[in-house]
N, C-alpha and C. Protein backbone atom coordinates (compact mmCIF):
# COMPACT_ATOMS: atom_id res chain seq x y z
N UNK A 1 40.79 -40.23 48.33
CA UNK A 1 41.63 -39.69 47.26
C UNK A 1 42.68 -40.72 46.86
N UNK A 2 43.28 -40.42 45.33
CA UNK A 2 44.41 -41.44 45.27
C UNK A 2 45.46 -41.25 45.68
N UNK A 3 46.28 -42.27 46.12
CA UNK A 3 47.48 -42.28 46.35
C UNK A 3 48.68 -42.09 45.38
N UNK A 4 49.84 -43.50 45.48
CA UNK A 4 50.99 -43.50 44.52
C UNK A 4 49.95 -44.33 43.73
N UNK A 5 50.74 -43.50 42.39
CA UNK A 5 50.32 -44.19 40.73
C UNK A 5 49.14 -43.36 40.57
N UNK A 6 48.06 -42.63 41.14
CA UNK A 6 46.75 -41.84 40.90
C UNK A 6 47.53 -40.53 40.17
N UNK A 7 48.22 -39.71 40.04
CA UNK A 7 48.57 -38.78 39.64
C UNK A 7 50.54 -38.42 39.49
N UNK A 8 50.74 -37.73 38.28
CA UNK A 8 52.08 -37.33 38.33
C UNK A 8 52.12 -35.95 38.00
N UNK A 9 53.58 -35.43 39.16
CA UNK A 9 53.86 -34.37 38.97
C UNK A 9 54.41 -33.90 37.27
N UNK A 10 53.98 -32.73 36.64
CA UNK A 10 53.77 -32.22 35.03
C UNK A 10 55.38 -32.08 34.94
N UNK A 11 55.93 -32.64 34.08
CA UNK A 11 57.34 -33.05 33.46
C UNK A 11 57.34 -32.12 32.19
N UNK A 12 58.03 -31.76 31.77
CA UNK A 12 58.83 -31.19 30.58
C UNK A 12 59.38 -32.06 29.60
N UNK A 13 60.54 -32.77 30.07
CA UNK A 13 60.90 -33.70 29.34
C UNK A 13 60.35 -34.76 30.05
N UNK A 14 60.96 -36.09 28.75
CA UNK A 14 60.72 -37.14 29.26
C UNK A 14 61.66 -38.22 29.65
N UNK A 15 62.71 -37.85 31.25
CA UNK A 15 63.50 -37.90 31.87
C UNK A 15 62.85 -38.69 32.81
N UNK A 16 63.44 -39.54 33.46
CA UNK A 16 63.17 -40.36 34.78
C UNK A 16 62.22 -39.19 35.77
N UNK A 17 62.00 -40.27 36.72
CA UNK A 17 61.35 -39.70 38.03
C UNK A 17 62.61 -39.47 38.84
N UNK A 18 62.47 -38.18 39.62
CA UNK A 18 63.28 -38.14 40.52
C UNK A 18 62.76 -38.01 42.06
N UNK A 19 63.49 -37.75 42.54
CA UNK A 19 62.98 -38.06 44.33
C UNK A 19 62.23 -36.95 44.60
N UNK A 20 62.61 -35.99 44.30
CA UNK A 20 61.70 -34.73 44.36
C UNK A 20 60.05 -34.47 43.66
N UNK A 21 60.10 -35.66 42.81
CA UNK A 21 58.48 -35.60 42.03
C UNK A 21 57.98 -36.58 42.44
N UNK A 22 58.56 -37.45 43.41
CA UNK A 22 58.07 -38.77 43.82
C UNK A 22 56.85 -38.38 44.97
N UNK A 23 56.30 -39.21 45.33
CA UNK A 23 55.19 -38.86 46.81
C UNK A 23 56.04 -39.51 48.14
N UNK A 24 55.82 -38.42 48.32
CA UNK A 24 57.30 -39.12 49.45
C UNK A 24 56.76 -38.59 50.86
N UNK A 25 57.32 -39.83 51.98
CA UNK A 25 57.14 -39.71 53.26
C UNK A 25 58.16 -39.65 54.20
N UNK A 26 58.36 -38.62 55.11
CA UNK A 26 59.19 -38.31 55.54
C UNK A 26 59.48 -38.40 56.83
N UNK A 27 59.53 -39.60 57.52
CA UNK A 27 59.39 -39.81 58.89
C UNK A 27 59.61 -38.19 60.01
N UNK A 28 60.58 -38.22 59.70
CA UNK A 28 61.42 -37.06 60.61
C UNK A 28 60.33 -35.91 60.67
N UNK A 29 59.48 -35.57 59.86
CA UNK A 29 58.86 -34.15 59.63
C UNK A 29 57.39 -34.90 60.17
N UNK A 30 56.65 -36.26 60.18
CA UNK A 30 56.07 -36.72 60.82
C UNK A 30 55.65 -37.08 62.13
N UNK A 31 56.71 -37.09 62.63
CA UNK A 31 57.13 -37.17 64.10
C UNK A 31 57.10 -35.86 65.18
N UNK A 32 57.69 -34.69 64.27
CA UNK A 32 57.65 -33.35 64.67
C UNK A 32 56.22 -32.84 64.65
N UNK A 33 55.68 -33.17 64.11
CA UNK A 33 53.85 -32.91 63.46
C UNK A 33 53.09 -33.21 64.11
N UNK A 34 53.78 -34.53 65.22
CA UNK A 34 52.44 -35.12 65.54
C UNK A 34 51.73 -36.50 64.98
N UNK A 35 52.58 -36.74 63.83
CA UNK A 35 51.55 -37.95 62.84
C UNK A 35 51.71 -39.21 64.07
N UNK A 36 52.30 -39.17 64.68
CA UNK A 36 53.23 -40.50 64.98
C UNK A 36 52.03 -41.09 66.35
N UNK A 37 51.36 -40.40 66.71
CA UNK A 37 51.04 -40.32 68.10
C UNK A 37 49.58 -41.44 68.62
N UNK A 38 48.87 -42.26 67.38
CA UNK A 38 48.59 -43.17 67.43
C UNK A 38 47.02 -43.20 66.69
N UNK A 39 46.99 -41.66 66.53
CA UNK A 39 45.71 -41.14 65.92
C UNK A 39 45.85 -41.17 64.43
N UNK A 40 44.86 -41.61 64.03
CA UNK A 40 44.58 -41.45 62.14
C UNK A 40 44.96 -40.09 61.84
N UNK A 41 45.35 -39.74 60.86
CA UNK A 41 46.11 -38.33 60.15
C UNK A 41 45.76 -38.80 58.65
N UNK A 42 45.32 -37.53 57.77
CA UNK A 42 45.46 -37.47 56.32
C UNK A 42 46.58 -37.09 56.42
N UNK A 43 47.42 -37.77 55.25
CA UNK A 43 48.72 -36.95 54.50
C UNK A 43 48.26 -36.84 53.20
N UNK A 44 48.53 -35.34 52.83
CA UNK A 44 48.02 -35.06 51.46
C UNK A 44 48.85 -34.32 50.68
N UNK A 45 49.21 -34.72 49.27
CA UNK A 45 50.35 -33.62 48.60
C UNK A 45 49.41 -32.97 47.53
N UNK A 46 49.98 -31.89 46.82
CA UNK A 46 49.70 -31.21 46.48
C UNK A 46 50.58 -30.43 44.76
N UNK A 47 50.06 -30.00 44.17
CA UNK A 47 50.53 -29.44 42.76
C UNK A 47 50.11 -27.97 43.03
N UNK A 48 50.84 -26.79 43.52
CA UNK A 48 50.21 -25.50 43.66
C UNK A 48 49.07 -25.52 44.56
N UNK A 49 47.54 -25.35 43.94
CA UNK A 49 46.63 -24.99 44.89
C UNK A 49 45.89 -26.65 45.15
N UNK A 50 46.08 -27.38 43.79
CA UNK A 50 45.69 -28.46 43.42
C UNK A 50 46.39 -29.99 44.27
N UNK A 51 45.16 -30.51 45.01
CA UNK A 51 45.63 -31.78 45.61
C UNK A 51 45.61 -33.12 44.68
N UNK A 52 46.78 -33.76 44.58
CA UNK A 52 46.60 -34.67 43.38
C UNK A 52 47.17 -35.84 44.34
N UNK A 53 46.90 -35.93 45.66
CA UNK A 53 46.75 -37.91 46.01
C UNK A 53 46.85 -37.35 47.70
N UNK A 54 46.64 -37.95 48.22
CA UNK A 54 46.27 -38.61 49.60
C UNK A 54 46.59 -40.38 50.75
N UNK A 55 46.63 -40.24 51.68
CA UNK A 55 46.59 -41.45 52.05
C UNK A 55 46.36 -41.06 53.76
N UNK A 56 45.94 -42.01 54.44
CA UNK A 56 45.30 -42.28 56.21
C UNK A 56 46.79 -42.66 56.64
N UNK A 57 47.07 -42.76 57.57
CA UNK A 57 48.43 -42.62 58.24
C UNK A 57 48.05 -43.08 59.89
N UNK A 58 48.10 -44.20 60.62
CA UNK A 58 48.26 -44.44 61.86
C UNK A 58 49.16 -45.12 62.11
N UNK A 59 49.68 -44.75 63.38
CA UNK A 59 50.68 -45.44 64.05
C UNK A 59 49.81 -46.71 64.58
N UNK A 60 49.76 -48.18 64.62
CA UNK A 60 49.35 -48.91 65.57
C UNK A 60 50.65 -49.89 65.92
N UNK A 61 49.82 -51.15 66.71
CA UNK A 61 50.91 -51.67 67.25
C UNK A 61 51.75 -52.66 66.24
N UNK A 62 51.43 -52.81 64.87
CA UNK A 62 52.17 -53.30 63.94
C UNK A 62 52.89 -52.98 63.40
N UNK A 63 52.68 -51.51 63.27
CA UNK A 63 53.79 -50.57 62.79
C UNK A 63 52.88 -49.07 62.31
N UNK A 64 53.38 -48.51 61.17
CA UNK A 64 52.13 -47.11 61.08
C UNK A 64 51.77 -47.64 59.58
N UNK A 65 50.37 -47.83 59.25
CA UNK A 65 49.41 -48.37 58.79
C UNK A 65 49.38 -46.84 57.70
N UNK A 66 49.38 -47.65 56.29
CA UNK A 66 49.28 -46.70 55.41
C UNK A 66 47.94 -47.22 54.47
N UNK A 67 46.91 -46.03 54.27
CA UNK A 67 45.78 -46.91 53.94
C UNK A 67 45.26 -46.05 52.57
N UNK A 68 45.40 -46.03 51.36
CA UNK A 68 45.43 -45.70 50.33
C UNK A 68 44.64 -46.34 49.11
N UNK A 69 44.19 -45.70 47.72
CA UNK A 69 43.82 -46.25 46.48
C UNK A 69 44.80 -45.96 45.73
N UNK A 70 45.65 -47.03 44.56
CA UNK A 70 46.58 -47.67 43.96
C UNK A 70 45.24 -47.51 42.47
N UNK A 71 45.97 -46.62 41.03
CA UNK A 71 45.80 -47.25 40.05
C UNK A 71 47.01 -46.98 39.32
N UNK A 72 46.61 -47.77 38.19
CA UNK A 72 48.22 -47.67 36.92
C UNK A 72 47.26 -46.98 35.77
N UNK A 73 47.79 -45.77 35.46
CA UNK A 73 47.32 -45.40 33.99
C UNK A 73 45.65 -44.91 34.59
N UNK A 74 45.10 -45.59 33.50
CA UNK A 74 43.38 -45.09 33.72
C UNK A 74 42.96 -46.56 33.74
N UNK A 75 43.36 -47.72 34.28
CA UNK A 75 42.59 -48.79 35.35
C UNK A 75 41.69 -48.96 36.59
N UNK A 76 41.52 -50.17 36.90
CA UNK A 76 40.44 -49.62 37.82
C UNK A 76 41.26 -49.12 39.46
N UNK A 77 40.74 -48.36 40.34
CA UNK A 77 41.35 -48.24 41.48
C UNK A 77 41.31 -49.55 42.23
N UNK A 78 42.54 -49.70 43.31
CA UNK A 78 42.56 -50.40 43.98
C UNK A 78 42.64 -50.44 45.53
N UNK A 79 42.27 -50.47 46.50
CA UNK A 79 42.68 -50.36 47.90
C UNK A 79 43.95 -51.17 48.09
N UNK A 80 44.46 -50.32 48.86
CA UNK A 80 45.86 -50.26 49.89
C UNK A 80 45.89 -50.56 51.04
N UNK A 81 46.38 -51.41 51.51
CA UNK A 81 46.57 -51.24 52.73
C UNK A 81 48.29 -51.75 53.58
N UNK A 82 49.34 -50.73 53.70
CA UNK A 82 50.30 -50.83 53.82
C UNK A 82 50.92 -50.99 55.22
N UNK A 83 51.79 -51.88 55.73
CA UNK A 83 52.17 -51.55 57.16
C UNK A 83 53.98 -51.21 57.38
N UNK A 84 53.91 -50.22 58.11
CA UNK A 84 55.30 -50.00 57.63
C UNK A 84 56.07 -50.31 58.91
N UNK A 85 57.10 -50.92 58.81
CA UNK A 85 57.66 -50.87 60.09
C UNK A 85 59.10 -50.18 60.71
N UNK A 86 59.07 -49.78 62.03
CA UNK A 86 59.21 -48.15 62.77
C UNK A 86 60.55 -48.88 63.41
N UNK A 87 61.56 -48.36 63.35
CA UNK A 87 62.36 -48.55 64.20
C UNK A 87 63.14 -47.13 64.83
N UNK A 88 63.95 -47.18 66.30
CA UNK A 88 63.32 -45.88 67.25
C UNK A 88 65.34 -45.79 67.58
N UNK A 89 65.83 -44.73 67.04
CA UNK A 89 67.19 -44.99 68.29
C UNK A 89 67.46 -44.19 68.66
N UNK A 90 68.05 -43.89 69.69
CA UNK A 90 68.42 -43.09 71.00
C UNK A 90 69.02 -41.79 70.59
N UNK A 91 68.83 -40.46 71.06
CA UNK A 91 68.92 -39.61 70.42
C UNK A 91 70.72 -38.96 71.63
N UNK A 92 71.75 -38.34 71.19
CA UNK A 92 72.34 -37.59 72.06
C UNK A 92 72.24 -36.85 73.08
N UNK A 93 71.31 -36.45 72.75
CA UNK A 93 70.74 -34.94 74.17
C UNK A 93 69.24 -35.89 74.65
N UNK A 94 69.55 -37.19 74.65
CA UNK A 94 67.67 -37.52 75.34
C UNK A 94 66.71 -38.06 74.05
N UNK A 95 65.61 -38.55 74.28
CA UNK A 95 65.03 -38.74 73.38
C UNK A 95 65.62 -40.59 72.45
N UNK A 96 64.11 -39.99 71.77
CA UNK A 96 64.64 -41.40 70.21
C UNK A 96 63.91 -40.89 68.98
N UNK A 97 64.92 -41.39 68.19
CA UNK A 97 64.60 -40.57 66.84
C UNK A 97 63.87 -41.80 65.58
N UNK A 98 62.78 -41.65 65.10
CA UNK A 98 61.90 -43.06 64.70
C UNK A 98 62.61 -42.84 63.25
N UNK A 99 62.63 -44.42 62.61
CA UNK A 99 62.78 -44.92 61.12
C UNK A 99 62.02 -45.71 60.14
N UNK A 100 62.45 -45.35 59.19
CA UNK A 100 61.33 -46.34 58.23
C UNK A 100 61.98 -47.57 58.01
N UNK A 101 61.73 -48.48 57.81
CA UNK A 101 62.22 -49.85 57.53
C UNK A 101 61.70 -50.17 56.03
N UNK A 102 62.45 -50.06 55.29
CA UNK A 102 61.89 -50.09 54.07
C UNK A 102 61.28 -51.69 53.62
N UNK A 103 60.52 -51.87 53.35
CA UNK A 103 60.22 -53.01 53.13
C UNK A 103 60.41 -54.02 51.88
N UNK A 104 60.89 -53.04 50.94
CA UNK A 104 61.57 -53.80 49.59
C UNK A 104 63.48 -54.62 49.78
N UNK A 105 63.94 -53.49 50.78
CA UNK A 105 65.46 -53.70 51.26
C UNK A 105 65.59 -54.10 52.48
N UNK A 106 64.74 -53.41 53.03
CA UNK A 106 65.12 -53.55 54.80
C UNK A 106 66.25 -52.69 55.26
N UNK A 107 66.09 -51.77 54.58
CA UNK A 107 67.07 -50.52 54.83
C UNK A 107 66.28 -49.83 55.92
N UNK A 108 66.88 -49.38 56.60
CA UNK A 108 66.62 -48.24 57.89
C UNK A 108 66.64 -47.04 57.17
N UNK A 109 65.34 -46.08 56.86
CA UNK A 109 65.55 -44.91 55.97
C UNK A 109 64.60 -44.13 56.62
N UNK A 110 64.74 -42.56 56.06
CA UNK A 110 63.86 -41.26 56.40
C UNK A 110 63.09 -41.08 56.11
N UNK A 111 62.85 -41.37 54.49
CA UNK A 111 61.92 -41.01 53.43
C UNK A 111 61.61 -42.23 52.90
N UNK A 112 60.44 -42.88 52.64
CA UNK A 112 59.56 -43.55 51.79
C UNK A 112 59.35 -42.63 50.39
N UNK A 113 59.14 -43.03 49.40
CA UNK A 113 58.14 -43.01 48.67
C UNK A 113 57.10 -43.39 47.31
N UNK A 114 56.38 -43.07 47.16
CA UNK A 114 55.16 -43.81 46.57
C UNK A 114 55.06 -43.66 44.89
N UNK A 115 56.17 -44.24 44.60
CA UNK A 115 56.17 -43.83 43.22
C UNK A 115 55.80 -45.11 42.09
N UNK A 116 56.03 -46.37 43.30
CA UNK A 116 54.37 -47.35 42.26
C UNK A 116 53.90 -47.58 43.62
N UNK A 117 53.33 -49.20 43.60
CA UNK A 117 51.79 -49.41 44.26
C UNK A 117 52.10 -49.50 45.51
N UNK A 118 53.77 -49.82 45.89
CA UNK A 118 54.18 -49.59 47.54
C UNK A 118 54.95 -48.66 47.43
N UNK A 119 55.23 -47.71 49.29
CA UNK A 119 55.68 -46.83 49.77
C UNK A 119 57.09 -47.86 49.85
N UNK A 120 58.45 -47.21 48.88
CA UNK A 120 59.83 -47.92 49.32
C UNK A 120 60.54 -46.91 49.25
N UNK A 121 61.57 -47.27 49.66
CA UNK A 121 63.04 -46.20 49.61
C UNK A 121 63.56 -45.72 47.96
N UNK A 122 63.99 -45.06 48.08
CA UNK A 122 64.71 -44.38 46.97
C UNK A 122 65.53 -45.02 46.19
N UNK A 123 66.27 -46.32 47.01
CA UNK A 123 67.13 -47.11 46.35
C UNK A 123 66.31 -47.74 45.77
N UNK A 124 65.24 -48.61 45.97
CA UNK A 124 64.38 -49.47 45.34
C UNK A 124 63.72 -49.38 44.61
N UNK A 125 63.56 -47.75 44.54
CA UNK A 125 62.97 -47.37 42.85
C UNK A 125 63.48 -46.46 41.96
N UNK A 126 65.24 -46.40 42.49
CA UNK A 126 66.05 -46.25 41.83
C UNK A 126 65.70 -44.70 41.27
N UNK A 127 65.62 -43.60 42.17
CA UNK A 127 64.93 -42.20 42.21
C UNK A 127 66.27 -41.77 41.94
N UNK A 128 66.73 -41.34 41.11
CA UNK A 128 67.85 -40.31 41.64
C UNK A 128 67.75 -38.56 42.24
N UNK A 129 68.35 -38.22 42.57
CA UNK A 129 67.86 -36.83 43.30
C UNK A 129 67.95 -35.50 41.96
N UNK A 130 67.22 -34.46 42.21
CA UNK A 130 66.57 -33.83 41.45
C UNK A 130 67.98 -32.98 40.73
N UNK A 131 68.94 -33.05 41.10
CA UNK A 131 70.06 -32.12 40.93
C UNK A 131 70.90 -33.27 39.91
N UNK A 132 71.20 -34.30 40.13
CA UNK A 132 71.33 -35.13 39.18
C UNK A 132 71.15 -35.35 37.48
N UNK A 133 69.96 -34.52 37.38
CA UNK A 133 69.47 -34.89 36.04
C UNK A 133 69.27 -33.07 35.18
N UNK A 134 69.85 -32.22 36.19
CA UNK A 134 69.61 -31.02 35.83
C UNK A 134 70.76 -30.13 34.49
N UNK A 135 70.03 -29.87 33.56
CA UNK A 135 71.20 -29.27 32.72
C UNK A 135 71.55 -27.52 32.99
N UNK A 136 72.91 -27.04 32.61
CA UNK A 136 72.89 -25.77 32.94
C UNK A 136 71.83 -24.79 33.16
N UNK A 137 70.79 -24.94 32.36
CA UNK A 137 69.63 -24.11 32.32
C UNK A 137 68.90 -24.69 33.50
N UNK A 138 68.34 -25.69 33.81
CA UNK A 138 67.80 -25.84 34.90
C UNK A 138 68.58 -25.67 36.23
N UNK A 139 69.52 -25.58 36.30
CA UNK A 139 70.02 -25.14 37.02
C UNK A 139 70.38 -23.65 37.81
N UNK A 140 70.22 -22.68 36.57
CA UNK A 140 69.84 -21.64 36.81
C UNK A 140 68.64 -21.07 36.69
N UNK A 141 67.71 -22.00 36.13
CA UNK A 141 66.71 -21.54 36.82
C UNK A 141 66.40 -21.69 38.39
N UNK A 142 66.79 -22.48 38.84
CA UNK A 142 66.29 -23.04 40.04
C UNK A 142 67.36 -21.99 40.91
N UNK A 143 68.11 -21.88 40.66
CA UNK A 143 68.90 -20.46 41.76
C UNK A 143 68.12 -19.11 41.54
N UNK A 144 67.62 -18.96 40.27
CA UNK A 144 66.25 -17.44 40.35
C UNK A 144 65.55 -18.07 41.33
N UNK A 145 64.57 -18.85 40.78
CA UNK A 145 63.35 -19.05 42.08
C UNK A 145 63.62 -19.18 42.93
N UNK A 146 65.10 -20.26 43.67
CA UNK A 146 65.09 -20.03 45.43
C UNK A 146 65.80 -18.67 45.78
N UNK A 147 66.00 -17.79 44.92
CA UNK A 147 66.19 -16.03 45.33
C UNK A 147 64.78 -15.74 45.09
N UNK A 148 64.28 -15.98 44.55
CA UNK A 148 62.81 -15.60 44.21
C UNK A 148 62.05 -16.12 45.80
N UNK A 149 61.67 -17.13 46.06
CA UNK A 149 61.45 -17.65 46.86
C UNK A 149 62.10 -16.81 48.41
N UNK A 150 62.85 -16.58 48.43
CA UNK A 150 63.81 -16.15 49.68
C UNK A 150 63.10 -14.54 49.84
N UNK A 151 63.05 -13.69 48.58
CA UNK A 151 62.72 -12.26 48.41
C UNK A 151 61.25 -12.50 48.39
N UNK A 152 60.17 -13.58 48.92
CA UNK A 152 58.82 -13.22 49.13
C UNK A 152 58.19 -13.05 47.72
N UNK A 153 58.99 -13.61 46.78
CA UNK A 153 58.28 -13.12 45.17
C UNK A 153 57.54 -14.18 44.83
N UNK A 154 56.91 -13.78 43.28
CA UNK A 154 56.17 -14.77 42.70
C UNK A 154 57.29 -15.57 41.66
N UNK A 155 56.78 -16.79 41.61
CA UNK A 155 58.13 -17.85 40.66
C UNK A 155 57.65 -17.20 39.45
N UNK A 156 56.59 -16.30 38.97
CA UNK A 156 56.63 -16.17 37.41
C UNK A 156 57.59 -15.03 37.64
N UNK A 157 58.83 -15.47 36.55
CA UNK A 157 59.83 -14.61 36.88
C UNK A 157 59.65 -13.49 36.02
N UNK A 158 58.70 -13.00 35.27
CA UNK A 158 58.25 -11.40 35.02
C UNK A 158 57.82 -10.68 35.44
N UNK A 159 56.96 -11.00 37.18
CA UNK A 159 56.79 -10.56 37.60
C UNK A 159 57.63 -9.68 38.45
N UNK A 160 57.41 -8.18 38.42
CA UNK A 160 58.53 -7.51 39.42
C UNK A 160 58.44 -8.27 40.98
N UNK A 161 59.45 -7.62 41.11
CA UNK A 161 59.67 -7.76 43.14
C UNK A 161 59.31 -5.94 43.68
N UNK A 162 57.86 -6.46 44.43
CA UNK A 162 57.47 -5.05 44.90
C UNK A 162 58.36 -4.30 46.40
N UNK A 163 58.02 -5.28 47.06
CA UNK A 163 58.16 -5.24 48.29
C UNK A 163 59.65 -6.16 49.15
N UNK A 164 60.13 -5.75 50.48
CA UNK A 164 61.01 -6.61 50.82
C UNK A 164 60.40 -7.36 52.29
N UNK A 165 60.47 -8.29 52.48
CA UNK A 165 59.64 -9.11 53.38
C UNK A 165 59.69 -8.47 54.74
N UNK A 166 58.72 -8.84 55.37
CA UNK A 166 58.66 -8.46 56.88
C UNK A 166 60.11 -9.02 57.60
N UNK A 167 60.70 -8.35 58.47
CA UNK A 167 61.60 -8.66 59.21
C UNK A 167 62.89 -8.83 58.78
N UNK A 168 63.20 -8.79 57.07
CA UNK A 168 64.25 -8.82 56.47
C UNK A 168 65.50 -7.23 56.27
N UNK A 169 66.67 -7.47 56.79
CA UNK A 169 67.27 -6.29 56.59
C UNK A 169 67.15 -5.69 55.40
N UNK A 170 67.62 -4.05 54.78
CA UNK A 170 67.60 -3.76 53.74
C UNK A 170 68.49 -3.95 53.15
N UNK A 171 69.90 -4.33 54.00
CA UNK A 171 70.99 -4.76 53.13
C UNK A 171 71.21 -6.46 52.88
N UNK A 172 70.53 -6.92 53.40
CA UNK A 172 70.23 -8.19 52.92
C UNK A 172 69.10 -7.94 51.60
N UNK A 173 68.40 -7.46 51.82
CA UNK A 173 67.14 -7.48 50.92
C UNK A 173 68.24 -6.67 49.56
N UNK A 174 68.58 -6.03 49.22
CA UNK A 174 69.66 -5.26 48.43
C UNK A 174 70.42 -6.43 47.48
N UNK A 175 71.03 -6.63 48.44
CA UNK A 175 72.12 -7.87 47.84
C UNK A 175 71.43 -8.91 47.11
N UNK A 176 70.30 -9.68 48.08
CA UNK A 176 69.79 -10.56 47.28
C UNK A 176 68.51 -10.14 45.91
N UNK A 177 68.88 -8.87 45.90
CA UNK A 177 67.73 -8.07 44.36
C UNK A 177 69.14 -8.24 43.47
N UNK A 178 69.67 -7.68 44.02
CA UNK A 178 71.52 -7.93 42.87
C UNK A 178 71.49 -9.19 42.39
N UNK A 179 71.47 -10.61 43.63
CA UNK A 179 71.72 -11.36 42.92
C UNK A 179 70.54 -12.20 42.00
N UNK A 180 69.36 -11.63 42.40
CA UNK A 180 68.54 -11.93 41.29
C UNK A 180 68.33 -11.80 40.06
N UNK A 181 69.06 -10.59 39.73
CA UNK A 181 68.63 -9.83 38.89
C UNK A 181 70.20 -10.45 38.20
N UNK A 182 70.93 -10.52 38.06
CA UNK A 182 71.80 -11.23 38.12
C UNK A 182 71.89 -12.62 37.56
N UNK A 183 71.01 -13.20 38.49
CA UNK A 183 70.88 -14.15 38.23
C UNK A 183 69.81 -14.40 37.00
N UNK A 184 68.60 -13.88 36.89
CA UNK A 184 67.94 -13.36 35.80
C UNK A 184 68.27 -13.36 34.39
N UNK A 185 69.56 -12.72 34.34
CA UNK A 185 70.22 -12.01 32.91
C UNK A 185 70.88 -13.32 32.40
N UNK A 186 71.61 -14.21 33.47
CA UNK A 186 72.27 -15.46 33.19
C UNK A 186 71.31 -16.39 32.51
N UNK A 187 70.24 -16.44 32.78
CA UNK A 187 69.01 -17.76 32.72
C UNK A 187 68.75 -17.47 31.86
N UNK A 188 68.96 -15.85 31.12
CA UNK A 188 68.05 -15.53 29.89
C UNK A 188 69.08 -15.56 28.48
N UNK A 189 70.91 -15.82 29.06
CA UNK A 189 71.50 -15.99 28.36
C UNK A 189 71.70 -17.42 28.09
N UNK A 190 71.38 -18.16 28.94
CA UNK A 190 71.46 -19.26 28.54
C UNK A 190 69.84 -20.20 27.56
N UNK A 191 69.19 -19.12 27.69
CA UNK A 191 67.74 -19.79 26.94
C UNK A 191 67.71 -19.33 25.67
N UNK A 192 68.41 -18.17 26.00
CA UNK A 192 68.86 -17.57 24.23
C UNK A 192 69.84 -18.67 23.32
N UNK A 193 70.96 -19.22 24.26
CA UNK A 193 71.91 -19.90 23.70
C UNK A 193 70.95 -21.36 23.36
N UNK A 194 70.41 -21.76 24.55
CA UNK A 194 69.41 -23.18 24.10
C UNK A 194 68.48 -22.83 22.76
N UNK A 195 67.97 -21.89 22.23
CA UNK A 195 67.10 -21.74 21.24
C UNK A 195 68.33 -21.72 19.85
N UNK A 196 69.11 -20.95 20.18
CA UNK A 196 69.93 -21.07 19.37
C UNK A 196 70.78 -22.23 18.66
N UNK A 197 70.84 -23.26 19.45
CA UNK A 197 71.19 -24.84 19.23
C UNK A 197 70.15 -25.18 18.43
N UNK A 198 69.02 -25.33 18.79
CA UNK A 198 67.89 -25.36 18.69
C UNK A 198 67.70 -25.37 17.12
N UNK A 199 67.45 -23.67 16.62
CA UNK A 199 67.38 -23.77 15.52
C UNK A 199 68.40 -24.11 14.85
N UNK A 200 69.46 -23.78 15.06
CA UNK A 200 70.62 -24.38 14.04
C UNK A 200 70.60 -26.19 13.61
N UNK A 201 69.63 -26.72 14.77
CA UNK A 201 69.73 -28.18 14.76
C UNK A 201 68.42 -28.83 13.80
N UNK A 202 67.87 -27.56 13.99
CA UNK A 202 66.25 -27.43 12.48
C UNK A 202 66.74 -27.35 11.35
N UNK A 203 67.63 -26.12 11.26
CA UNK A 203 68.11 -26.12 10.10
C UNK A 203 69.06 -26.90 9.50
N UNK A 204 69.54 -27.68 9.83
CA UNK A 204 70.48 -28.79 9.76
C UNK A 204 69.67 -29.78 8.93
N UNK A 205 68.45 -30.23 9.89
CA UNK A 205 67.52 -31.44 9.09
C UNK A 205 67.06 -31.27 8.00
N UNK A 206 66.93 -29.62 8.08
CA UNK A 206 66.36 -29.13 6.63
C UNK A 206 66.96 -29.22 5.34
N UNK A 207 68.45 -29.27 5.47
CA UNK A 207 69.24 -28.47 4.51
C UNK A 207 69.58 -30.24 4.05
């Protein structure tokens, strides 16, 4: 499957990449998993149900070996073959906690990721984080869905909320229907107000 550059996450506008749409590797959540342990591993991301890139993942003694296909656009594919190197430090309570060594900076980092033909840090491809680039409206959207998200719902936000999750109190479950719903009425005042710019800014060109 492809790797970075084989596929992008579906944009709205046409705003930078941010760290959150990037293909990103996350040492820390690797390590906990298991990736680290010297055996080949797929890492594979995903769009909903849809897998849109891949890459082989071993730890060896050079460092952990990233083994991937690289295209730009609709060119031809290319093989990958990446080595990343691991650095390990001593944890408080015991233990060592592993790093990425970025290989564009040589920064000691958490997260890689693959947003052209090498796996680098965030600084090096100049990602800014997803909250950064968000306007009022995206912003409230994204507080529905992680209440949405939290209450066991579906992100299409017309869909009702049937049920309250296994193991969740009812006065928790209560509060957070308030603040959905809540939150709801806000997102829908502010999409009213965005349309409303909107046309007034049509009718402007028109007149």
């Amino acid at each position: 499957m492809g790797g970075p550059g084989s596929g992008r996450w579906y944009r709205w506008k046409g705003t930078r990449t941010t760290l959150d749409e990037a293909y990103r590797l996350d040492v820390r959540w690797l390590h906990r998993h298991g990736y680290l342990d010297g055996r080949p591993h797929w890492v594979s991301w995903s769009r909903g149900e849809r897998q849109i890139g891949s890459l082989l993942l071993a730890l060896q003694s050079e460092g952990v070996v990233l083994t991937y296909r690289y295209r730009v656009g609709g060119g031809d594919w290319e093989s990958v073959r990446q080595v990343v190197t691991l650095d390990w430090t001593p944890c408080h309570y015991g233990g060592e906690r592993p790093w990425f060594r970025c290989a564009g900076c040589r920064r000691r980092v958490a997260v890689l990721c693959g947003e052209g033909k090498w796996f680098l840090c965030r600084h090096c491809y100049e990602l800014p984080y997803a909250s950064q680039q968000e306007t009022a409206e995206d912003r409230s959207l994204r507080k529905v869905r992680t209440l949405r998200e939290r209450l066991g719902a579906s992100m299409n936000l017309l869909e009702p909320i049937w049920t309250k999750p296994k193991g969740m109190h009812w006065r928790t479950f209560d509060r957070l229907m308030q603040e959905e719903e809540a939150a709801q009425r806000a997102q829908l005042v502010l999409m009213h107000a965005a349309i409303d710019r909107l046309e007034a800014s049509v009718a402007s060109l028109r007149s």
